[in-house]
Protein backbone atom coordinates (compact mmCIF):
# COMPACT_ATOMS: atom_id res chain seq x y z
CA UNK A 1 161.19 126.59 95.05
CA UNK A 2 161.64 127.12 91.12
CA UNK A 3 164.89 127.82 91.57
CA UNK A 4 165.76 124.69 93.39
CA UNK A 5 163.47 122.51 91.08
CA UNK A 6 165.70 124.58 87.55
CA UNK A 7 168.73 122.85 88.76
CA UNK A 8 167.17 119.47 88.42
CA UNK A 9 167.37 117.70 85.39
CA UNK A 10 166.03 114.34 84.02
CA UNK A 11 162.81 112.44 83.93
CA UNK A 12 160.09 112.52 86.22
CA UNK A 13 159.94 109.39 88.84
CA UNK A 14 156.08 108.90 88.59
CA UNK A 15 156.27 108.93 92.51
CA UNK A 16 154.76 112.65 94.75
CA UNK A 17 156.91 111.35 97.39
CA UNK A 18 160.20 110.62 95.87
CA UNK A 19 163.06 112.97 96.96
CA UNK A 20 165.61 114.27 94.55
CA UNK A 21 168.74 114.98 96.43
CA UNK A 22 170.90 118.13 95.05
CA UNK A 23 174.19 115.77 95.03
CA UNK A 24 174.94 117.42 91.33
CA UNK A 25 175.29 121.21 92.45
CA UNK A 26 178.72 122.76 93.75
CA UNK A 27 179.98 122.90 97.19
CA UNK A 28 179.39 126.66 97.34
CA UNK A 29 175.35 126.64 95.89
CA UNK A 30 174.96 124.12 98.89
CA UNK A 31 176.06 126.17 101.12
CA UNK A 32 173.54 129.09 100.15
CA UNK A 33 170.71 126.36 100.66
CA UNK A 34 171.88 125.42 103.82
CA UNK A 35 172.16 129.10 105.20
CA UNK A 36 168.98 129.71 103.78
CA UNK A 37 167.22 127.26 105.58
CA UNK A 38 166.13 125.38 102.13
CA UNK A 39 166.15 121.95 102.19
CA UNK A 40 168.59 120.03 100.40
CA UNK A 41 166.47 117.90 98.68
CA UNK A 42 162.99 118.33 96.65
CA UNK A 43 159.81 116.14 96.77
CA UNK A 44 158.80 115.10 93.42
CA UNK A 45 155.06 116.88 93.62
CA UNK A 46 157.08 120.07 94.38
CA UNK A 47 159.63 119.83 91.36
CA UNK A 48 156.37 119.05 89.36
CA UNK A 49 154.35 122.51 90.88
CA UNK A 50 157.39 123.93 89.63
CA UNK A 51 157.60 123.15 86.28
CA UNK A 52 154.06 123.78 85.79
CA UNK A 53 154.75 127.55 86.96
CA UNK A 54 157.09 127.96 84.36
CA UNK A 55 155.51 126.91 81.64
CA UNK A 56 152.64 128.79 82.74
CA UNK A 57 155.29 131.67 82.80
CA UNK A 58 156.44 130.52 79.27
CA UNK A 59 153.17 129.99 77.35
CA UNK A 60 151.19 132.64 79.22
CA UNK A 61 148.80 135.08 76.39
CA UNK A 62 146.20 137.51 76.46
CA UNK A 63 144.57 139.49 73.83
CA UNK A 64 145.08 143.22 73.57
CA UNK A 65 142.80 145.18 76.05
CA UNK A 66 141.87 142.39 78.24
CA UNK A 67 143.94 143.96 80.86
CA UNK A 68 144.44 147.75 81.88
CA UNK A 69 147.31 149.39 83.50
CA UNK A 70 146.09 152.63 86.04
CA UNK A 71 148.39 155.78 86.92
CA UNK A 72 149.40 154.16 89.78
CA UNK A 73 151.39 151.47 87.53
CA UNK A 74 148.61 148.60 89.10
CA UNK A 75 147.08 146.32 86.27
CA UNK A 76 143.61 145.12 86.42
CA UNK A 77 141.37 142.82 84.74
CA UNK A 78 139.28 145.18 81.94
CA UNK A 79 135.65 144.36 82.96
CA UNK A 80 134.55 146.05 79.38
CA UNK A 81 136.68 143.79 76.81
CA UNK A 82 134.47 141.93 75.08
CA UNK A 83 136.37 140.50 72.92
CA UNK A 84 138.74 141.07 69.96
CA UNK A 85 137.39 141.54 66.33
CA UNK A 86 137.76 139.13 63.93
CA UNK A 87 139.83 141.11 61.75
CA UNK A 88 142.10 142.12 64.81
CA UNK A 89 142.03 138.33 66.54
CA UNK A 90 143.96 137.24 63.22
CA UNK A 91 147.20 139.70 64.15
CA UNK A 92 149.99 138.90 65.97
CA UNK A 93 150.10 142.45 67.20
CA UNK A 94 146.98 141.81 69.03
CA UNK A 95 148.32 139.21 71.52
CA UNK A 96 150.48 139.91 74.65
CA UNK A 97 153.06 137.28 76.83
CA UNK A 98 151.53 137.22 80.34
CA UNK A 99 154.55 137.88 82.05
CA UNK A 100 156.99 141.19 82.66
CA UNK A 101 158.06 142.71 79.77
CA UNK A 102 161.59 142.49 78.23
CA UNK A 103 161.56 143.98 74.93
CA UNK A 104 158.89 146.86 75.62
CA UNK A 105 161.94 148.57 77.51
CA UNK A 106 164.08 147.61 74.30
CA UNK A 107 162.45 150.28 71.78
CA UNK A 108 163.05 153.15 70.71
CA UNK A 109 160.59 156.43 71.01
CA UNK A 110 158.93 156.63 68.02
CA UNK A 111 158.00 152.78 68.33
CA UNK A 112 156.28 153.69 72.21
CA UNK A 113 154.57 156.74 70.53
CA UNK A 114 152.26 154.84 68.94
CA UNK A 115 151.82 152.43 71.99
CA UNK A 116 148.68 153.11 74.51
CA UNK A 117 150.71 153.31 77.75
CA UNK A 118 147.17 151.51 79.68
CA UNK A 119 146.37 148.70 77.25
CA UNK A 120 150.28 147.77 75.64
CA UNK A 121 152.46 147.21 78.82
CA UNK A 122 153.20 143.80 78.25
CA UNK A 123 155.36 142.33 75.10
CA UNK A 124 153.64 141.58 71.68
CA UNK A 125 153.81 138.30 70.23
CA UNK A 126 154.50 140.37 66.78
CA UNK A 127 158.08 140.01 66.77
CA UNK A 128 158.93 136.62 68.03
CA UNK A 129 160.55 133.99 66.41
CA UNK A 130 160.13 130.95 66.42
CA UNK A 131 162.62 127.86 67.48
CA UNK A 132 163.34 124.46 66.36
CA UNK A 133 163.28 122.84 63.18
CA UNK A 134 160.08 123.52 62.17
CA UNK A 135 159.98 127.03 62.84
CA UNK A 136 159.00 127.98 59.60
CA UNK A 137 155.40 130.23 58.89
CA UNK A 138 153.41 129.31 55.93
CA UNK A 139 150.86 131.67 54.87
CA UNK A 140 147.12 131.12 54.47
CA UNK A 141 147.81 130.73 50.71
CA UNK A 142 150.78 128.25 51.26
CA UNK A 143 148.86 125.68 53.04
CA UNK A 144 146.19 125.93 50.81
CA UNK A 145 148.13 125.25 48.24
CA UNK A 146 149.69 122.23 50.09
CA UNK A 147 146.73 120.88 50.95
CA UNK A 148 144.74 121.22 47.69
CA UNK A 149 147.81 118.98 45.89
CA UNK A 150 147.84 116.76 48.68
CA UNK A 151 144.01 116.30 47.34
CA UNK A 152 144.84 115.79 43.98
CA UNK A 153 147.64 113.71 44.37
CA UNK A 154 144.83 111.35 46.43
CA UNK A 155 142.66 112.13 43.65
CA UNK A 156 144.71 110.59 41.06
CA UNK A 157 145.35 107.39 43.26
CA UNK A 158 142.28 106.85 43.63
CA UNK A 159 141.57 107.24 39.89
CA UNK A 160 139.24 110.55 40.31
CA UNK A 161 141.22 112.83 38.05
């Protein structure tokens, strides 16, 4: 179903009911469909489930320790988090991407030695970067600073300083 509804592009119709037809992929992708038994068309409300899955996929974080991993590689839900400290819920490091982990494989030994096998499975949000043109990261002290000369400058207009 999500891969079906990935080779879709455009706007959605507004309509559950509408069917997209797959008239823009190859001869040979049809063919896979047809073998498969997939349909070669999508209802609108599916495309939409879809989507919704993978930006659940995409956007997905929890804090550190909210989830443990057992011995027998199964993760559960840890019934004794109760929370992050404050000093801890303002670190990167301290949130994880809710989905399999790519760059946890990615690093070297001495970077998993100091990783708790049962609470850091998943990714950190530490290293990524963002994308896009405003991708940059002010500091604390940077948008204060912004925002205090924003006031003055108001200030001044209004004939306050």
């Amino acid at each position: 179903m999500i891969a079906q509804a990935e080779q879709l592009t455009g706007r959605f119709q507004g309509d559950p009911s509408f069917a997209y037809e797959f008239s823009e992929i190859n001869a040979e992708d049809a063919e896979k469909l047809i073998e498969g038994g997939k349909e070669i068309s999508i209802k609108e409300e599916i495309r939409l489930v879809a989507t919704i899955e993978q930006i659940d996929r995409a956007v997905g974080i929890i804090p550190r320790g909210a989830f443990v991993k057992t011995p027998l590689q199964s993760v559960h839900e840890n019934r004794n988090f109760e929370g992050l400290s404050f000093t801890e819920a303002k670190k990167l490091s301290s949130y994880f991407h809710f989905t399999e982990p790519v760059n946890l494989k990615n690093k070297t030994l001495l970077e998993k030695a100091d990783l708790d096998p049962s609470t850091d499975f998943l990714d950190s949000l530490e290293h990524d970067v963002p994308q896009g043109k405003d991708s940059r990261i002010y500091s604390y002290n940077e948008m204060k600073g912004s925002l205090s000369s924003l006031g003055n400058a108001k200030a001044t207009r209004c004939g306050l300083l």
